[in-house]
C-alpha atoms as a PDB file:
ATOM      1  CA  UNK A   1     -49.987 -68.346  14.138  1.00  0.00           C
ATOM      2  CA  UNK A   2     -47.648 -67.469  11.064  1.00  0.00           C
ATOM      3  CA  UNK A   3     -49.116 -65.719   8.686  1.00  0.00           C
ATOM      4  CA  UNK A   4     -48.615 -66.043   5.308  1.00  0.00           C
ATOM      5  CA  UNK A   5     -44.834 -66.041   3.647  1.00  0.00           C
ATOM      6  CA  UNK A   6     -43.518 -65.621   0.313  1.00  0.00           C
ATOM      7  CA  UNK A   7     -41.408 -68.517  -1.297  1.00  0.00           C
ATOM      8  CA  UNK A   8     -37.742 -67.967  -2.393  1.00  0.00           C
ATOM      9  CA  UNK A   9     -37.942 -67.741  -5.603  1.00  0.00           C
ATOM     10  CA  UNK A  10     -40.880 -65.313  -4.995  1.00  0.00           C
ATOM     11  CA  UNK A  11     -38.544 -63.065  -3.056  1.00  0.00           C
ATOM     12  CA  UNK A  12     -37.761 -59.455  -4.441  1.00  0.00           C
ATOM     13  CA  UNK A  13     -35.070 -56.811  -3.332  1.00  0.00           C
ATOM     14  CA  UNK A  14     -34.346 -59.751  -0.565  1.00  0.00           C
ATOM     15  CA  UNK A  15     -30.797 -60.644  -2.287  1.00  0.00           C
ATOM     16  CA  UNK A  16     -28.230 -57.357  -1.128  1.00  0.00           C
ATOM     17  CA  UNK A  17     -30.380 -58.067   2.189  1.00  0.00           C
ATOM     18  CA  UNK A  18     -29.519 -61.301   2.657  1.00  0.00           C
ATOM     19  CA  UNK A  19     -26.181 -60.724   1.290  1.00  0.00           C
ATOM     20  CA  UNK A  20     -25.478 -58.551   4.465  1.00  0.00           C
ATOM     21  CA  UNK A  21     -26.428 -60.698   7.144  1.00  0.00           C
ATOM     22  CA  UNK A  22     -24.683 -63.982   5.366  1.00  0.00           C
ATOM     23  CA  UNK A  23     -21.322 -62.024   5.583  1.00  0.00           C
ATOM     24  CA  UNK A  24     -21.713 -61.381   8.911  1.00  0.00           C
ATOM     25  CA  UNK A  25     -22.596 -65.292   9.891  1.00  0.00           C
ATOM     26  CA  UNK A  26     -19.510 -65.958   7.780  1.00  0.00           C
ATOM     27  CA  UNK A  27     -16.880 -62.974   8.695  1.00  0.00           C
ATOM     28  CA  UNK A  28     -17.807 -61.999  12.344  1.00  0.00           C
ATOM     29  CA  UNK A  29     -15.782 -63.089  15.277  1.00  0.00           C
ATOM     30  CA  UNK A  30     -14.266 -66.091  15.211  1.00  0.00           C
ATOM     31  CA  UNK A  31     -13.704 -67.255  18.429  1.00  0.00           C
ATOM     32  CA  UNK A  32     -16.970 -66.067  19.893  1.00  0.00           C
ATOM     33  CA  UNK A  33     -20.820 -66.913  19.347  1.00  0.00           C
ATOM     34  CA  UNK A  34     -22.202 -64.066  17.927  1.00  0.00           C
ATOM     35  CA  UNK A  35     -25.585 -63.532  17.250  1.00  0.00           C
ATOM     36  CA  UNK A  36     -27.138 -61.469  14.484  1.00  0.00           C
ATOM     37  CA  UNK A  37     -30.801 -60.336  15.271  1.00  0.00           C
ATOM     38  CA  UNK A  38     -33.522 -59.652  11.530  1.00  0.00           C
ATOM     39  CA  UNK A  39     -35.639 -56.921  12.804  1.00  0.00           C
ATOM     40  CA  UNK A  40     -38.342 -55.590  11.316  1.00  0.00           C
ATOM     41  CA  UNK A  41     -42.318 -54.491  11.466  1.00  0.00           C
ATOM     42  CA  UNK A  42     -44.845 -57.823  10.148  1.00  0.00           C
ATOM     43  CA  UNK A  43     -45.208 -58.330   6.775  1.00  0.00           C
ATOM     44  CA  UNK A  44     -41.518 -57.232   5.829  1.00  0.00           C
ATOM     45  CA  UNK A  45     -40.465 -60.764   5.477  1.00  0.00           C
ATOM     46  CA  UNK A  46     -38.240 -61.866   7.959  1.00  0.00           C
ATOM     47  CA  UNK A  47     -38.660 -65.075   7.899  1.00  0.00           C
ATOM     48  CA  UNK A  48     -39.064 -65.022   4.353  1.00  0.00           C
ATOM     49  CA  UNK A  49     -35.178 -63.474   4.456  1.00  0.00           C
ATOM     50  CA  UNK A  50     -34.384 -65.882   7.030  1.00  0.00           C
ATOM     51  CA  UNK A  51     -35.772 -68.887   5.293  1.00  0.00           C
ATOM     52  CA  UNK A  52     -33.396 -67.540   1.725  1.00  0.00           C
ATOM     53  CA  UNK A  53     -30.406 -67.043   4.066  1.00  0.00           C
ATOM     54  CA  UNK A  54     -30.896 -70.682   5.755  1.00  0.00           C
ATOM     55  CA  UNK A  55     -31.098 -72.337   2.384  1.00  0.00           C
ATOM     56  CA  UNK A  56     -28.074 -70.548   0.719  1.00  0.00           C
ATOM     57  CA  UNK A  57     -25.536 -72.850  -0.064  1.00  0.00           C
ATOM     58  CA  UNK A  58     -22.754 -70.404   1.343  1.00  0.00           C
ATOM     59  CA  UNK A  59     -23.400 -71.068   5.102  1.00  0.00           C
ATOM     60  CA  UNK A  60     -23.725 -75.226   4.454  1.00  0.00           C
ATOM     61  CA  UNK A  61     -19.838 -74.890   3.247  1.00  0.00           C
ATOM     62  CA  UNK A  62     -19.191 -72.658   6.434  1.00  0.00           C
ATOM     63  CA  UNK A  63     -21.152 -74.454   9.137  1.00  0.00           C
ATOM     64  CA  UNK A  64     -21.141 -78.138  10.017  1.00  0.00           C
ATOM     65  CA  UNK A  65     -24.691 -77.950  11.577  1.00  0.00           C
ATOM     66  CA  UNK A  66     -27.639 -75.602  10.416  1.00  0.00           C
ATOM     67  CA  UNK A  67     -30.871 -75.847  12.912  1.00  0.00           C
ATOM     68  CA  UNK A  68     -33.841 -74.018  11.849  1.00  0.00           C
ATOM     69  CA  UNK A  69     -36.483 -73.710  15.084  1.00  0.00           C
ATOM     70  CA  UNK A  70     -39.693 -71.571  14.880  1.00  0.00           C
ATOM     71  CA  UNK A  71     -40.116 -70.126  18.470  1.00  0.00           C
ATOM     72  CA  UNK A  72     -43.758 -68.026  18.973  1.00  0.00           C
ATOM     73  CA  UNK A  73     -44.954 -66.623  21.978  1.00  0.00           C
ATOM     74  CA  UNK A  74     -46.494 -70.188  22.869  1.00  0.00           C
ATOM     75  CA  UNK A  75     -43.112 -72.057  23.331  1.00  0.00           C
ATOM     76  CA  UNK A  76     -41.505 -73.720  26.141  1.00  0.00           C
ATOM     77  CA  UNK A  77     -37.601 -73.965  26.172  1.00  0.00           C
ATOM     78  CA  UNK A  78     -37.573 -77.755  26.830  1.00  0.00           C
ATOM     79  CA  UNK A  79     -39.395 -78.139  23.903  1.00  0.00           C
ATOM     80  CA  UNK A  80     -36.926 -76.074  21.659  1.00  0.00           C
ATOM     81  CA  UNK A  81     -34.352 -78.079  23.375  1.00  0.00           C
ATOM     82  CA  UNK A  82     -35.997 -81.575  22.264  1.00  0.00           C
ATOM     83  CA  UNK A  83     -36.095 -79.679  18.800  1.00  0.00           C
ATOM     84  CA  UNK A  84     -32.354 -79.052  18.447  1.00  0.00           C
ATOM     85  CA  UNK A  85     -31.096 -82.059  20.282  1.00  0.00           C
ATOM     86  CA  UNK A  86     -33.570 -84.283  17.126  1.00  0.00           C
ATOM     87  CA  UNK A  87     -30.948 -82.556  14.347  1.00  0.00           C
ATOM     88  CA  UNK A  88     -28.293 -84.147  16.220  1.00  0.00           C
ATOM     89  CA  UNK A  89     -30.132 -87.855  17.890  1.00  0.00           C
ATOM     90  CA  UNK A  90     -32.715 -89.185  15.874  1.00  0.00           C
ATOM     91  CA  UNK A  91     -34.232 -90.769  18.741  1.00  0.00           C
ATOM     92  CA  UNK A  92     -34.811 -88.226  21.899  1.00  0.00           C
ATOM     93  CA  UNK A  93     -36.771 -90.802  24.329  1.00  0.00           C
ATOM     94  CA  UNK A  94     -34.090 -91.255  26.713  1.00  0.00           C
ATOM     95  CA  UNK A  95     -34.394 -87.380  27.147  1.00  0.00           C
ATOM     96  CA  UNK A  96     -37.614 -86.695  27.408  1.00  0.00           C
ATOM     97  CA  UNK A  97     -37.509 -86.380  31.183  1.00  0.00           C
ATOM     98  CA  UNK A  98     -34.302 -84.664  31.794  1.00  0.00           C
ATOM     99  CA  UNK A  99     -34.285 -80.812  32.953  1.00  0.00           C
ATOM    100  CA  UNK A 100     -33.503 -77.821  30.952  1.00  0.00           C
ATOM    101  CA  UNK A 101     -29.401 -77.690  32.501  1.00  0.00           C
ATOM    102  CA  UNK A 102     -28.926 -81.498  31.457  1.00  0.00           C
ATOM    103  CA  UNK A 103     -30.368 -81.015  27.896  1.00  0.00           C
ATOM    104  CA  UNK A 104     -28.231 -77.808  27.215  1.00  0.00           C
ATOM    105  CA  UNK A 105     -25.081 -79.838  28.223  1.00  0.00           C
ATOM    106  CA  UNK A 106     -26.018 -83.156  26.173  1.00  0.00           C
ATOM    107  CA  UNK A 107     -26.256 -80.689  22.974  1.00  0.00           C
ATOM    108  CA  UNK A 108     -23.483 -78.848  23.786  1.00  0.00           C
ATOM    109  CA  UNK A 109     -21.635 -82.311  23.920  1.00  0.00           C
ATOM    110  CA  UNK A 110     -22.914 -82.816  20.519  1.00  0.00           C
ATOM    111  CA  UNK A 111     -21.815 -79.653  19.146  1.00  0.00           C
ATOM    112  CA  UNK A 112     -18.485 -80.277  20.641  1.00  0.00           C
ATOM    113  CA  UNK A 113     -17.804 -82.903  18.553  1.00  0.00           C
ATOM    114  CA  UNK A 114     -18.351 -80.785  15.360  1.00  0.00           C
ATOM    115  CA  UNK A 115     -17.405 -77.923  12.897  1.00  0.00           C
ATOM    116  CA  UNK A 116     -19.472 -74.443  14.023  1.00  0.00           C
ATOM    117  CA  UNK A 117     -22.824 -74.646  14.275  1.00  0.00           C
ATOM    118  CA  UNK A 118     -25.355 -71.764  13.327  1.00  0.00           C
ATOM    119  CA  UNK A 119     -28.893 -72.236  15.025  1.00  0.00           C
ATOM    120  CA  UNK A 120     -31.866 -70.009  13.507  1.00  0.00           C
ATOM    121  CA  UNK A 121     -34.813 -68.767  15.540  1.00  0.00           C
ATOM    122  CA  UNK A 122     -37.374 -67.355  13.759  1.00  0.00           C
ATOM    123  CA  UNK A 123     -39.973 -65.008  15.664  1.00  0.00           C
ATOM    124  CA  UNK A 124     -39.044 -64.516  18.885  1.00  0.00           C
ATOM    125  CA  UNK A 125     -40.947 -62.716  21.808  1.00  0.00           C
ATOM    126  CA  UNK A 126     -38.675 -62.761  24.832  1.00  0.00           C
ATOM    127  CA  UNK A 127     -34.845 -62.957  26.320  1.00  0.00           C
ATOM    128  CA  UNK A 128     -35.187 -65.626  27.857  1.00  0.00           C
ATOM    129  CA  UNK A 129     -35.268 -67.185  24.606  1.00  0.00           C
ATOM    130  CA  UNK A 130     -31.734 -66.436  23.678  1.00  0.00           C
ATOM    131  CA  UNK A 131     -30.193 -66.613  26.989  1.00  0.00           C
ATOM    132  CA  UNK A 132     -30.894 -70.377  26.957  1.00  0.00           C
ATOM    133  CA  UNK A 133     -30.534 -71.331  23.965  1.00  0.00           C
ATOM    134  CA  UNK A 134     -26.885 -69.432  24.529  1.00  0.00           C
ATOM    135  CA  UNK A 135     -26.209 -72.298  26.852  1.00  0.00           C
ATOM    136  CA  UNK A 136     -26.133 -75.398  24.643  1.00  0.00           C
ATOM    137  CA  UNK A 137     -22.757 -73.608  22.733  1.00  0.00           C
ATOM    138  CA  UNK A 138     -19.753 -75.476  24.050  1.00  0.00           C
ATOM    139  CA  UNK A 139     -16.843 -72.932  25.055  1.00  0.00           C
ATOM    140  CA  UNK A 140     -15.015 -74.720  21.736  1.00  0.00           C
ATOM    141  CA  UNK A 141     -14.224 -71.394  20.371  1.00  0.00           C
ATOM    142  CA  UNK A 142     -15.678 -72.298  16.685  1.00  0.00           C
ATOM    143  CA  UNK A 143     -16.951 -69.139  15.893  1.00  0.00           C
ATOM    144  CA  UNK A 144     -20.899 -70.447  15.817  1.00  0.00           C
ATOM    145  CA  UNK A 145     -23.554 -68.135  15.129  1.00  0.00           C
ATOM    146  CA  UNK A 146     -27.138 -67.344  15.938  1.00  0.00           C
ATOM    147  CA  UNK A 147     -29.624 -66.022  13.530  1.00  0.00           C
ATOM    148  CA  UNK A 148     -32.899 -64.488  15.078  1.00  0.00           C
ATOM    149  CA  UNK A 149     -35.908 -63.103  13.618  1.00  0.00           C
ATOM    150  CA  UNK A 150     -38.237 -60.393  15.865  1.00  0.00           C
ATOM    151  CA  UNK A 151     -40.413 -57.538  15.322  1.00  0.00           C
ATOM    152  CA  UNK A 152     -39.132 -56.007  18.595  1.00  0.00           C
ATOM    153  CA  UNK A 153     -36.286 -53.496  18.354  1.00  0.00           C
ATOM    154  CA  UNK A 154     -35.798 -53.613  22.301  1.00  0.00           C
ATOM    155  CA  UNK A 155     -35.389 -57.307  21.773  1.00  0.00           C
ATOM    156  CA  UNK A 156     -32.750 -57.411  18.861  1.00  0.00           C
ATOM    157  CA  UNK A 157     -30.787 -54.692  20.281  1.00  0.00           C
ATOM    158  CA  UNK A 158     -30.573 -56.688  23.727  1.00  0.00           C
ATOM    159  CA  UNK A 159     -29.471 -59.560  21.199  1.00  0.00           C
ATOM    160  CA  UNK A 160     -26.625 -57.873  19.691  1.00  0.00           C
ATOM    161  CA  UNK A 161     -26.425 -53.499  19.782  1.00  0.00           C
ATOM    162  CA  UNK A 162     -26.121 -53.522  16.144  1.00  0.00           C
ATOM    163  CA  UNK A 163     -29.219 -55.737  14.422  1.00  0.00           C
ATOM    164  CA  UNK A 164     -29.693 -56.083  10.762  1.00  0.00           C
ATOM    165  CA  UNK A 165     -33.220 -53.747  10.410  1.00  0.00           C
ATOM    166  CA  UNK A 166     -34.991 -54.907   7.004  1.00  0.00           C
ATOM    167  CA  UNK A 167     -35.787 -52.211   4.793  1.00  0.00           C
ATOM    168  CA  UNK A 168     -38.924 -51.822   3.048  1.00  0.00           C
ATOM    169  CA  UNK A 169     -39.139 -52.279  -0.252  1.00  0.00           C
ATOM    170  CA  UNK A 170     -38.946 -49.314  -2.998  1.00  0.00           C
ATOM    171  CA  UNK A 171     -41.558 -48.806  -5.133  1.00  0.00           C
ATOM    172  CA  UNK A 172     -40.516 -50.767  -8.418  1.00  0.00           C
ATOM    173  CA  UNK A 173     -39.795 -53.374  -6.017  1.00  0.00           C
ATOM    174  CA  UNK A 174     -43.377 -53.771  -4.654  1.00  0.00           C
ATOM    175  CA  UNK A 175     -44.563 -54.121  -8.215  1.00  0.00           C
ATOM    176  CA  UNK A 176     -42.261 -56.112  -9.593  1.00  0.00           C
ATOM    177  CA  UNK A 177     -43.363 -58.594  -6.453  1.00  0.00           C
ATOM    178  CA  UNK A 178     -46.730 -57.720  -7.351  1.00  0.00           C
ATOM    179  CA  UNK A 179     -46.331 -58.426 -10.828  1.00  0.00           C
ATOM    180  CA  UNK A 180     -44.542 -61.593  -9.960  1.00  0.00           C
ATOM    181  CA  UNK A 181     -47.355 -62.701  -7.462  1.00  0.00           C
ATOM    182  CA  UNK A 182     -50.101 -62.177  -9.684  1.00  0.00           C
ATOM    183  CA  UNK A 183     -49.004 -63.701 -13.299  1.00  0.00           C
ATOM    184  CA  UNK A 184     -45.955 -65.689 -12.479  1.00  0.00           C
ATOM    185  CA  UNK A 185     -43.574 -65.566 -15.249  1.00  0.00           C
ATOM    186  CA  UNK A 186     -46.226 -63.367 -17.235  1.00  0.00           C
ATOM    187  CA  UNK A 187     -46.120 -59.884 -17.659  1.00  0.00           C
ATOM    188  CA  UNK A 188     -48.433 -57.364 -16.698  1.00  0.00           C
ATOM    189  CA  UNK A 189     -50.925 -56.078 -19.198  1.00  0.00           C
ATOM    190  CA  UNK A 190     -49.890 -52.841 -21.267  1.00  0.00           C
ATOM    191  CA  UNK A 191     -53.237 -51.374 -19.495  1.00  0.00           C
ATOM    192  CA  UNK A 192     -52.595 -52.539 -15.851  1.00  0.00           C
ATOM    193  CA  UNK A 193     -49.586 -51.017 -15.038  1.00  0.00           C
ATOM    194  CA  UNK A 194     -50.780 -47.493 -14.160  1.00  0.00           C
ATOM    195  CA  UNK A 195     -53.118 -49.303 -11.831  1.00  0.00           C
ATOM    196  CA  UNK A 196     -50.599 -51.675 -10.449  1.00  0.00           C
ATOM    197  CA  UNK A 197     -47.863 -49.652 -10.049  1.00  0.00           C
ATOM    198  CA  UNK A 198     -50.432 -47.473  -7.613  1.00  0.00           C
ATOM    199  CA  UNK A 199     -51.705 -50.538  -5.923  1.00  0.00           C
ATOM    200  CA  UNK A 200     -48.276 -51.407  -4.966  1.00  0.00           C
ATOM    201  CA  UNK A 201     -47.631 -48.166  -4.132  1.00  0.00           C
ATOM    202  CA  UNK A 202     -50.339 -48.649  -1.293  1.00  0.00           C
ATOM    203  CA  UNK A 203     -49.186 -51.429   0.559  1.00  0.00           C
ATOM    204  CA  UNK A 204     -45.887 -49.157   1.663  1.00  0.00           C
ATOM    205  CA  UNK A 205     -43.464 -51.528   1.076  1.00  0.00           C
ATOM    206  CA  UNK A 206     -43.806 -54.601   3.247  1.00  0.00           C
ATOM    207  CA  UNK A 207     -44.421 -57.925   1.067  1.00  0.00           C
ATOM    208  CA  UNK A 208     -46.370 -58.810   3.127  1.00  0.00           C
ATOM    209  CA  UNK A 209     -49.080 -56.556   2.522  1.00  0.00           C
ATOM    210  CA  UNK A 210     -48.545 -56.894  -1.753  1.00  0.00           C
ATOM    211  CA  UNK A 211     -49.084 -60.799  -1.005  1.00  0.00           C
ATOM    212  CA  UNK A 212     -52.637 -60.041   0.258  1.00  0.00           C
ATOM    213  CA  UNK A 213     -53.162 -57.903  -2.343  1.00  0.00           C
ATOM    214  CA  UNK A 214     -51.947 -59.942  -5.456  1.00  0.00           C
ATOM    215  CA  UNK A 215     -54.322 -62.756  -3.597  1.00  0.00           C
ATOM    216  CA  UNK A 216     -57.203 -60.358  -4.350  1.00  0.00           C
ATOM    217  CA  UNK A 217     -55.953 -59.717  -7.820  1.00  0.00           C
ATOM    218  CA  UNK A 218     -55.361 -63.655  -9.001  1.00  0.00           C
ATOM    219  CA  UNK A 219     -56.943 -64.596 -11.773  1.00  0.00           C
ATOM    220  CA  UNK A 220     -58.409 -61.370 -12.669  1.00  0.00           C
ATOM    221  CA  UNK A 221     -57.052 -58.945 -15.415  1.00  0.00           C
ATOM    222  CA  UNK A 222     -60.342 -56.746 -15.986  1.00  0.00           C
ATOM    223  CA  UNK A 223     -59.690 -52.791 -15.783  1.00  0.00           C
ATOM    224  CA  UNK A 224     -62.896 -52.575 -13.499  1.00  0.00           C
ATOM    225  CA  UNK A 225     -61.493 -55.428 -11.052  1.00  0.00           C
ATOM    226  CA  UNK A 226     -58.513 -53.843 -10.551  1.00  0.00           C
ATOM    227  CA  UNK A 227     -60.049 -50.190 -10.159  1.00  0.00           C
ATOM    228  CA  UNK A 228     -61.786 -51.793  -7.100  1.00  0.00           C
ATOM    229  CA  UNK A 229     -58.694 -53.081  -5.549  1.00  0.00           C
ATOM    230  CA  UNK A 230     -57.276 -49.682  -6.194  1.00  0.00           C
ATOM    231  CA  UNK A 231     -59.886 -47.990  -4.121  1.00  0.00           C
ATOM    232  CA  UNK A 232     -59.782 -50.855  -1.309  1.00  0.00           C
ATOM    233  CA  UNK A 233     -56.263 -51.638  -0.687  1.00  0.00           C
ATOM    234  CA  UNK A 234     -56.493 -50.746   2.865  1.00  0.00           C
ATOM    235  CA  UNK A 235     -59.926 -52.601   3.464  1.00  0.00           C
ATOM    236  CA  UNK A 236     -58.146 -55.699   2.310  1.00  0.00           C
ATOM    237  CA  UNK A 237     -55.105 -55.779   4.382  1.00  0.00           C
ATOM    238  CA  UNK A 238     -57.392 -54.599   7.453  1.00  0.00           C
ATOM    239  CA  UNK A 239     -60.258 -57.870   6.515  1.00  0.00           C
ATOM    240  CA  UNK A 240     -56.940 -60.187   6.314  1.00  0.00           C
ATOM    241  CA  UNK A 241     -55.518 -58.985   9.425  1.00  0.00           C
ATOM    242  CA  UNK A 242     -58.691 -59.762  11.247  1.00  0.00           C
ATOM    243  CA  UNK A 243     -58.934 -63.037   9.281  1.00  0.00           C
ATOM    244  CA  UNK A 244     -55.407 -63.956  10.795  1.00  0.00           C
END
């Protein structure tokens, strides 16, 4: 189940982040697949970071294919197969029945055929997840890429040695998202901002946590209110994490 996920123009303190990890899609090796691993603890955003990076316009000028697959713990590698092999073949029925080996091959023929191809997987569990989908890369020495997002460091770090960890975010960041969450292009009120700033002080820097709160918050701009969010931040991120 994915939980819940900022949009991009929601995102805050996401753009020297994302910055990073686009130059090294763009500037790594270029004769090799590399693949560059977005670690971090839930509720820092990863896929929120992943989704900004997927949807910049620098990597649809570098790459001639751009696959975006959510993985889970619930997936099976035929299906994420299927999955890549529909950006390429609008119509998959012919290959419904074929083995993991012969689908790898058909999409690397694809690929082949191409510019360098960058393939993101967003939440991923287990190796076995990147050791196969390794396998539909033709030896074409394009340079293509793999973007990953996990909350396990043992994971990344059999990925690739050096993973991009996201930070938290400071302070002023959390309540500037906060802010953002809760009034949209308002400001907050002269008499909230004490209050806020310690609310988003609470939720120690994962966006995450400052979405659940701002949900609490919506709509509501009485003193009292948010003295009672104050008191209850971690009540409402533990009733949302049982909720989810």
């Amino acid at each position: 189940m994915q939980g819940p996920s900022l949009d991009d123009d929601e995102v805050v303190g996401f753009d020297g982040e994302a910055k990073k990890v686009i130059k090294r899609l763009v500037e790594g090796p270029a004769e090799s697949l590399a693949i560059i691993p977005v670690v971090g603890m839930p509720g820092l955003g990863k896929t929120t970071l992943a989704r900004k990076i997927y949807n910049d316009n620098t990597l649809s000028f570098e790459f001639f294919s751009t696959i975006w697959i959510y993985v889970g713990q619930e997936y099976k590698i035929k299906d994420i197969y299927h999955r890549i092999l529909k950006y390429f073949k609008k119509n998959i029925d012919e290959h419904l029945n074929e083995d993991e080996d012969t689908l790898a091959k058909v999409i690397s023929g694809f690929m082949s055929k191409g510019g360098r191809c960058l393939i993101v997987l967003d939440d991923v569990w287990e190796p076995n997840v990147i050791d196969h989908v390794k396998k539909v890369f033709p030896e074409n020495k394009k340079g293509h890429r793999i973007m990953m997002t996990t909350r396990d460091g043992y994971l990344a770090a059999y990925a690739n040695p050096e993973p991009h960890i996201l930070k938290f975010l400071t302070s002023e960041e959390s309540f500037e998202l906060l802010v953002k969450m809760v009034f949209g292009m308002g400001s907050c009120p002269d008499e909230l901002v004490e209050l806020g700033k310690n609310i988003a002080q609470s939720c120690g820097g994962a966006p995450g946590a400052v979405l659940v709160i701002a949900g609490a918050l919506r709509g509501r701009s009485n003193i009292t209110d948010w003295q009672v969010v104050e008191r209850n931040v971690a009540q409402h991120l533990y009733n949302n994490n049982q909720e989810s």
